[in-house]
Protein backbone atom coordinates (compact mmCIF):
# COMPACT_ATOMS: atom_id res chain seq x y z
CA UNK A 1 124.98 118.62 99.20
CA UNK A 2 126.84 117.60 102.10
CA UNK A 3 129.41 114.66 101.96
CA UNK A 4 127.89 113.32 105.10
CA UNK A 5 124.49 113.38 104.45
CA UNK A 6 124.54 111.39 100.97
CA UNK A 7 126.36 107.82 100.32
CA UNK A 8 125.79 105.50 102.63
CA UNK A 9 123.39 102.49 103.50
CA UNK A 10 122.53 100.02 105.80
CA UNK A 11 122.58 96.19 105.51
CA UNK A 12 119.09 95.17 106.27
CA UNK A 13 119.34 93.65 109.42
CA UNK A 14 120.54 96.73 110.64
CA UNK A 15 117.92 98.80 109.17
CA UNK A 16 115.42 96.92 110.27
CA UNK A 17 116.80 97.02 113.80
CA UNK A 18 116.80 101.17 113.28
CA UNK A 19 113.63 101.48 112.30
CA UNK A 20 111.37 99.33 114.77
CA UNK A 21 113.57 101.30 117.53
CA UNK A 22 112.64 104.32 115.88
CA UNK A 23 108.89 103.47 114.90
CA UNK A 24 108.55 101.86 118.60
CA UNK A 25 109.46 105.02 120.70
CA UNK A 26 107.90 107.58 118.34
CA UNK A 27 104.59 105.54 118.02
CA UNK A 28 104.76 105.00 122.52
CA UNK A 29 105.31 108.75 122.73
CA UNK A 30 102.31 109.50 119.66
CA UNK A 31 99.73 107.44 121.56
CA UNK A 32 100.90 109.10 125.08
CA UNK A 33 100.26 112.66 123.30
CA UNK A 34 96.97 111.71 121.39
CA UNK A 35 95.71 110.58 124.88
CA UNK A 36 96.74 113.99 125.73
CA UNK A 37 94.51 115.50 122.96
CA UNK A 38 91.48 113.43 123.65
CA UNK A 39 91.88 114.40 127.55
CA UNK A 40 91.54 117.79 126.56
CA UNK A 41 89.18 117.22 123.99
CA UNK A 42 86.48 115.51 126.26
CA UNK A 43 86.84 117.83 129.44
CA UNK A 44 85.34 121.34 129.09
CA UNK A 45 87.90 121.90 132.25
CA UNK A 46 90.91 121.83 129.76
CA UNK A 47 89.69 123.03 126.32
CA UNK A 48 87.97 126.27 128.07
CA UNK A 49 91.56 127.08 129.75
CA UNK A 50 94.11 128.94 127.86
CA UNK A 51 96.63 127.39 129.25
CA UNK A 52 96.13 124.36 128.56
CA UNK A 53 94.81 125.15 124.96
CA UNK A 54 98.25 126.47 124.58
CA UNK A 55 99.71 123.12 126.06
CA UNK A 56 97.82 121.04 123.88
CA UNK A 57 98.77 122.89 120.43
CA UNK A 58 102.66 122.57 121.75
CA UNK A 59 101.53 118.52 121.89
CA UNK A 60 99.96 118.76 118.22
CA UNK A 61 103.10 120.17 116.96
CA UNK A 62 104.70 117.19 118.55
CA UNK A 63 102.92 114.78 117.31
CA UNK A 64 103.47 116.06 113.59
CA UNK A 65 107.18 116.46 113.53
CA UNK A 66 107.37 112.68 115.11
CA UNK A 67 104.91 112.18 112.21
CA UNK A 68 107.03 113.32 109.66
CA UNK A 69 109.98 112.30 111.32
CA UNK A 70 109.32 108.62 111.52
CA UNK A 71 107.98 108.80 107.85
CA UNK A 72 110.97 110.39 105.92
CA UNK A 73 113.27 108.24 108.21
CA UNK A 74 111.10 104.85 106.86
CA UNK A 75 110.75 106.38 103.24
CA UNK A 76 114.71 107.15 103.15
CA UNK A 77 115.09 102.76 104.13
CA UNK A 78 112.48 101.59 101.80
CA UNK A 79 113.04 103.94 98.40
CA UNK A 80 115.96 106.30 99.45
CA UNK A 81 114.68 109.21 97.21
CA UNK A 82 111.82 111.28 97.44
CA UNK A 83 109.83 113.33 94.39
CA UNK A 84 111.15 116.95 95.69
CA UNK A 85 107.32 118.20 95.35
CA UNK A 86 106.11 115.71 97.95
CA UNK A 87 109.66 116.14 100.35
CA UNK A 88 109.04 119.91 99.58
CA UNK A 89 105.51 119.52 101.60
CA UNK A 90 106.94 117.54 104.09
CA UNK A 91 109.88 119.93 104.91
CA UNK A 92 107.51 123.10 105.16
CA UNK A 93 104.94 121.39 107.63
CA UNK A 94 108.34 120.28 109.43
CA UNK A 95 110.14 123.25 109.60
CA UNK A 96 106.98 124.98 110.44
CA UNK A 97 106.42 123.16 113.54
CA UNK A 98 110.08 123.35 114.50
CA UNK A 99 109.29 127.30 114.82
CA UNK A 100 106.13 127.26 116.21
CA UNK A 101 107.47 125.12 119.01
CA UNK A 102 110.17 128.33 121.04
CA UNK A 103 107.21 130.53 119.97
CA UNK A 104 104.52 128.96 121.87
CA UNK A 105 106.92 127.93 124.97
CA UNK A 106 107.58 131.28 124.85
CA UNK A 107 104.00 132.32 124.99
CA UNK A 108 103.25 130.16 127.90
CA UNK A 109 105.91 131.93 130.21
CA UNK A 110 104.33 135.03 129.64
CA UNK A 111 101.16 133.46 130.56
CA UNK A 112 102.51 132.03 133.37
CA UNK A 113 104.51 135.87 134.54
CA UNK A 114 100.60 137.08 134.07
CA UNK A 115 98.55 134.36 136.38
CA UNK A 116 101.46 135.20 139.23
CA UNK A 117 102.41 138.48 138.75
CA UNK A 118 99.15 139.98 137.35
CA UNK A 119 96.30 137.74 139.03
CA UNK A 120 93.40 140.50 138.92
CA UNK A 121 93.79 140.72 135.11
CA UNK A 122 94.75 136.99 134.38
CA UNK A 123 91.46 136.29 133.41
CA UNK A 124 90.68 139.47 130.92
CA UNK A 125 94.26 139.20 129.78
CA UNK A 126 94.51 135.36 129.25
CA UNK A 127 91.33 134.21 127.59
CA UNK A 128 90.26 131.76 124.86
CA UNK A 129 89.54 134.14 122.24
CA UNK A 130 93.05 136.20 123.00
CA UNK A 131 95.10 132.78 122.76
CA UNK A 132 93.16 131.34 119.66
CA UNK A 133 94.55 134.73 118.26
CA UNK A 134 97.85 134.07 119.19
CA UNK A 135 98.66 130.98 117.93
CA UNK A 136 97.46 132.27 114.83
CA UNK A 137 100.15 134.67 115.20
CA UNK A 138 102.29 132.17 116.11
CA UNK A 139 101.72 129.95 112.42
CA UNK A 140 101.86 133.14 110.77
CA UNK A 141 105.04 134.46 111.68
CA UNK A 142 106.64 131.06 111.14
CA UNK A 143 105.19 130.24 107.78
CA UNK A 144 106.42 134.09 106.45
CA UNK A 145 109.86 132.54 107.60
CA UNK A 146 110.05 129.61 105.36
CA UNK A 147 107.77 131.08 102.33
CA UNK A 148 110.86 132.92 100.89
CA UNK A 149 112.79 130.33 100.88
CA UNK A 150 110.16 128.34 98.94
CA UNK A 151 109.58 131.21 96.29
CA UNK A 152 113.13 131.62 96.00
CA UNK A 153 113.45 128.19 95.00
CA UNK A 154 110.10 128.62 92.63
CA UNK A 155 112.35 131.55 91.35
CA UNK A 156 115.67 129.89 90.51
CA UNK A 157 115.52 126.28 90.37
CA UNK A 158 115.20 124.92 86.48
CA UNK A 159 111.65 122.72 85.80
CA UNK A 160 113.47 119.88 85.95
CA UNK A 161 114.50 120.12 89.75
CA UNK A 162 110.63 119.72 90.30
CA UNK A 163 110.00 116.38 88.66
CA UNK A 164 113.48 114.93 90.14
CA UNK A 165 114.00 112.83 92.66
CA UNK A 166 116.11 113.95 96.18
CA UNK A 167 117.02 112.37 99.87
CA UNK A 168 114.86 114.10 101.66
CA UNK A 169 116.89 116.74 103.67
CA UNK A 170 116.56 120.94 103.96
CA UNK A 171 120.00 120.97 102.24
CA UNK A 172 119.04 119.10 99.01
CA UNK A 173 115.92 121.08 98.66
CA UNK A 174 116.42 124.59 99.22
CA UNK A 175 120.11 124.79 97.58
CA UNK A 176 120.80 128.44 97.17
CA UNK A 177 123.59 129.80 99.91
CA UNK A 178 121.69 132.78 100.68
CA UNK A 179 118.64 130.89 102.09
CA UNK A 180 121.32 128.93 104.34
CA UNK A 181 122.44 132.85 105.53
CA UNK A 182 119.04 133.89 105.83
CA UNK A 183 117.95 130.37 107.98
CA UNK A 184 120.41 131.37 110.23
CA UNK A 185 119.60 135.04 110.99
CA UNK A 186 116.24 134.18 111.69
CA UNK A 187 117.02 131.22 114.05
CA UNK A 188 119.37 133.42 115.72
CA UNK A 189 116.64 136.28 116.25
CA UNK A 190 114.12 133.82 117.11
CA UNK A 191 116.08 132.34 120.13
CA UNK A 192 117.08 135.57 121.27
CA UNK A 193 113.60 137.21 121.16
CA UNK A 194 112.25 133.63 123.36
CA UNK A 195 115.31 133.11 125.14
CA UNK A 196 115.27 136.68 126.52
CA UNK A 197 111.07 135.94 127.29
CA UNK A 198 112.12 133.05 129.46
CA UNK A 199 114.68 134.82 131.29
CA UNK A 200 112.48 138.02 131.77
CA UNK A 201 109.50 135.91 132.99
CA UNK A 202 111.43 133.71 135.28
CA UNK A 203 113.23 136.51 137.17
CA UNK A 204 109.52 138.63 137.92
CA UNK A 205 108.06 135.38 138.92
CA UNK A 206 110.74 134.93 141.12
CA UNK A 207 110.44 138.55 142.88
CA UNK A 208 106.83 138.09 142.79
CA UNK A 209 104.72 138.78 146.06
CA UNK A 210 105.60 136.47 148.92
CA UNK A 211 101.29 135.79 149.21
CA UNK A 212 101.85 134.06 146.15
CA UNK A 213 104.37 131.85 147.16
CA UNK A 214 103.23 128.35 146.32
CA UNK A 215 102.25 129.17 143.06
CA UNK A 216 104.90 131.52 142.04
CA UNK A 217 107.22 128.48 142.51
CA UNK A 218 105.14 126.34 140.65
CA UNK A 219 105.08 128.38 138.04
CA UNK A 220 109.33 129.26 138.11
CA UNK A 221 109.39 125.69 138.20
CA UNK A 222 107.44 125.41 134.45
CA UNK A 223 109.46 128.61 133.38
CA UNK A 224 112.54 126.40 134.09
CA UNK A 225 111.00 123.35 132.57
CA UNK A 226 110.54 125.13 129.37
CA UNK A 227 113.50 126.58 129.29
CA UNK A 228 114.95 122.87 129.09
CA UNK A 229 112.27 122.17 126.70
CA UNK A 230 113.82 125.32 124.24
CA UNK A 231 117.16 123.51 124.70
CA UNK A 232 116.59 120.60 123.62
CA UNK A 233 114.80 122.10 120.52
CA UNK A 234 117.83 124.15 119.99
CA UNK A 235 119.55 120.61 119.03
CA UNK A 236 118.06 120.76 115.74
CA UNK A 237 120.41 124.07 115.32
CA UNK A 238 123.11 122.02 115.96
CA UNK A 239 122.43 118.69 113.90
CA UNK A 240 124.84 119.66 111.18
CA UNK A 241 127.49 121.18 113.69
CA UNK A 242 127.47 117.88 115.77
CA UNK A 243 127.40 115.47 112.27
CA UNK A 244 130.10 116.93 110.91
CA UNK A 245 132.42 117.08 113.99
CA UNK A 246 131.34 113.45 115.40
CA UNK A 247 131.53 112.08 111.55
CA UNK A 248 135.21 113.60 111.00
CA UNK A 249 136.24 111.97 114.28
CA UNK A 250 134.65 108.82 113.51
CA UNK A 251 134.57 108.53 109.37
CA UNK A 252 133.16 104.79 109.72
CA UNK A 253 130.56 105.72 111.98
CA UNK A 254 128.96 108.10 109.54
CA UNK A 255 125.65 106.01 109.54
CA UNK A 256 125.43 104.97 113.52
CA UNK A 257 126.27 108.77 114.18
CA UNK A 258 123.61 110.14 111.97
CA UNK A 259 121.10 108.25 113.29
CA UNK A 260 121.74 108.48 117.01
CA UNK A 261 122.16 112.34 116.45
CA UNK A 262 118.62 112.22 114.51
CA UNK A 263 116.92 110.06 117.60
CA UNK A 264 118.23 112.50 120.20
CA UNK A 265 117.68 115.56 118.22
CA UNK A 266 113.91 115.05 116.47
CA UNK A 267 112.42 112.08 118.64
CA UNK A 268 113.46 112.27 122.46
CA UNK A 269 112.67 115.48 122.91
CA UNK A 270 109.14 115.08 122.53
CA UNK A 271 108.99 113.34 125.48
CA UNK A 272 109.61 116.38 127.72
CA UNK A 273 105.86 118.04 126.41
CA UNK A 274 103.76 115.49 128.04
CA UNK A 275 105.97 115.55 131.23
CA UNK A 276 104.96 119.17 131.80
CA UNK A 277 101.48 119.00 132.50
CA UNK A 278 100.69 115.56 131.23
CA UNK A 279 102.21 113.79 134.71
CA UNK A 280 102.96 117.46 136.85
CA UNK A 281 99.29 118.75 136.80
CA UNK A 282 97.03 116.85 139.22
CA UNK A 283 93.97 117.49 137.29
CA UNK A 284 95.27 116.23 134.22
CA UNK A 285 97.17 113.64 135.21
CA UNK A 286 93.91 112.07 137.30
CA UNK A 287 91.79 112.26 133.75
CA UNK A 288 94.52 111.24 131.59
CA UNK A 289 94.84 108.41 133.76
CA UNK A 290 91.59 106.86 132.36
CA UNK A 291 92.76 106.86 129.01
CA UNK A 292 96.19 105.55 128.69
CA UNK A 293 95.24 102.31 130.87
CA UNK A 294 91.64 102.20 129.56
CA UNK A 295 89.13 99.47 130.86
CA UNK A 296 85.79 98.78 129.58
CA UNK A 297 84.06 99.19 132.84
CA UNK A 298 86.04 102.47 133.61
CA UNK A 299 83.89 105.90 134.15
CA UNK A 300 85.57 108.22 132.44
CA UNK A 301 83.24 110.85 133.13
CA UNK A 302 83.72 109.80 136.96
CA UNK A 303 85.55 112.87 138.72
């Protein structure tokens, strides 16, 4: 396990002080993307589009890793140690998400390069049934990722393993060196295959037909939004790279370090997902309006 991940606590006041800052923004962002989910849930104008179906399940993968997030960061506080069966859960929904998330930005630009660049088929290309079918793609592919890793450990690790107790991280849990190899192959092909999507999108939207103009740079302007989106994600690549360095230049700030690298990594980044079409879309913005500052006398079914 590694040195920086282990030893360490908090006095209380401090963790106290951690956690309500954590709890606080990842509870203000849950509520902002659950009012998100019951926009689309109530409007036929939303949860008949593909994409904004494809929108939404990028928020619902949100809202779980914040989910998780928040609870193994609370758990680690209050008991320190996890039963690896229950952490084991955790980390597969978690790491799940975390791949589903490039996949499904990445599907979006290509949904976006068809509505500019191929508007007569947009609507036989891009439908309901087609995008259900690809985010079940999408969970697929990612869960075949992680399932070796879980077997392997099924495989190797002694009975004993399974009714210990571990701090909750990917390291402590799947051990074995050649799963760390393997995790890094596939996050390297992953970010090529969506980077190279972006890229390839943005460029024929921005050669596309001069009649399309106005929406052609609406739509490089999402490209480029989710590009910065896929960046930020690509923190969590990073975590250990930017722990270790930050915690060898800074031994005593082991604790402040990991847990300003953790907030900026797995919480403020979620915050980006309801900026895209949560605030930027006029339609949704008008209906979503209705629910985050709710009234009593408020139509909501009022255009």
């Amino acid at each position: 396990m590694n040195s920086t991940t282990a030893v360490y606590r908090d006095s209380l006041s401090t963790a106290i002080i951690k956690n309500l800052i954590t709890v606080g923004l990842s509870a203000s962002i849950i509520y902002i993307n659950s009012s998100l989910v019951h926009t689309f849930k109530k409007h036929e104008v939303f949860n008949t589009n593909p994409r904004y179906i494809l929108y939404i399940h990028l928020v619902i993968i949100d809202i779980l890793l914040l989910i998780i997030f928040t609870l193994l960061q609370v758990l680690s506080y209050i008991i320190f140690t996890l039963p690896v069966p229950f952490c084991i859960i955790l980390l597969l929904i978690s790491i799940i998400c975390s791949l589903n998330t490039p996949l499904t930005l990445a599907v979006m630009a290509v949904e976006c390069h068809v509505a500019i660049c191929f508007p007569l088929q947009h609507s036989q290309i891009c439908t309901v049934k087609n995008v259900t079918v690809v985010i079940t793609v999408i969970w697929m592919l990612s869960s075949l990722t992680i399932l070796p890793d879980l077997f392997s450990i099924l495989a190797t690790e002694s009975r004993d393993f399974f009714h210990s107790r571990v701090f909750c991280l990917r390291e402590t849990v799947f051990r074995l060196p050649e799963l760390e190899k393997k995790r890094t192959i596939s996050n390297i092909v992953f970010l090529v295959i969506v980077w190279l999507t972006l890229i390839y999108t943005y460029f024929r939207i921005l050669f596309a037909a001069q009649a399309a103009a106005a929406n052609a740079r609406k739509a490089r302007n999402t490209v480029l939004l989710h590009g910065f989106q896929l960046l930020l994600c690509m923190l969590t690549y990073v975590y250990d790279l930017l722990l270790n360095g930050l915690t060898k230049l800074f031994p005593k700030g082991v604790l402040t370090i990991r847990y300003t690298i953790s907030v900026f990594v797995h919480v403020l980044p979620r915050l980006v997902s309801p900026l895209v079409y949560g605030i930027r879309d006029k339609a949704f913005r008008r209906y979503l309006r209705k629910y985050l500052f709710y009234s009593p006398n408020a139509n909501v079914n009022k255009s």
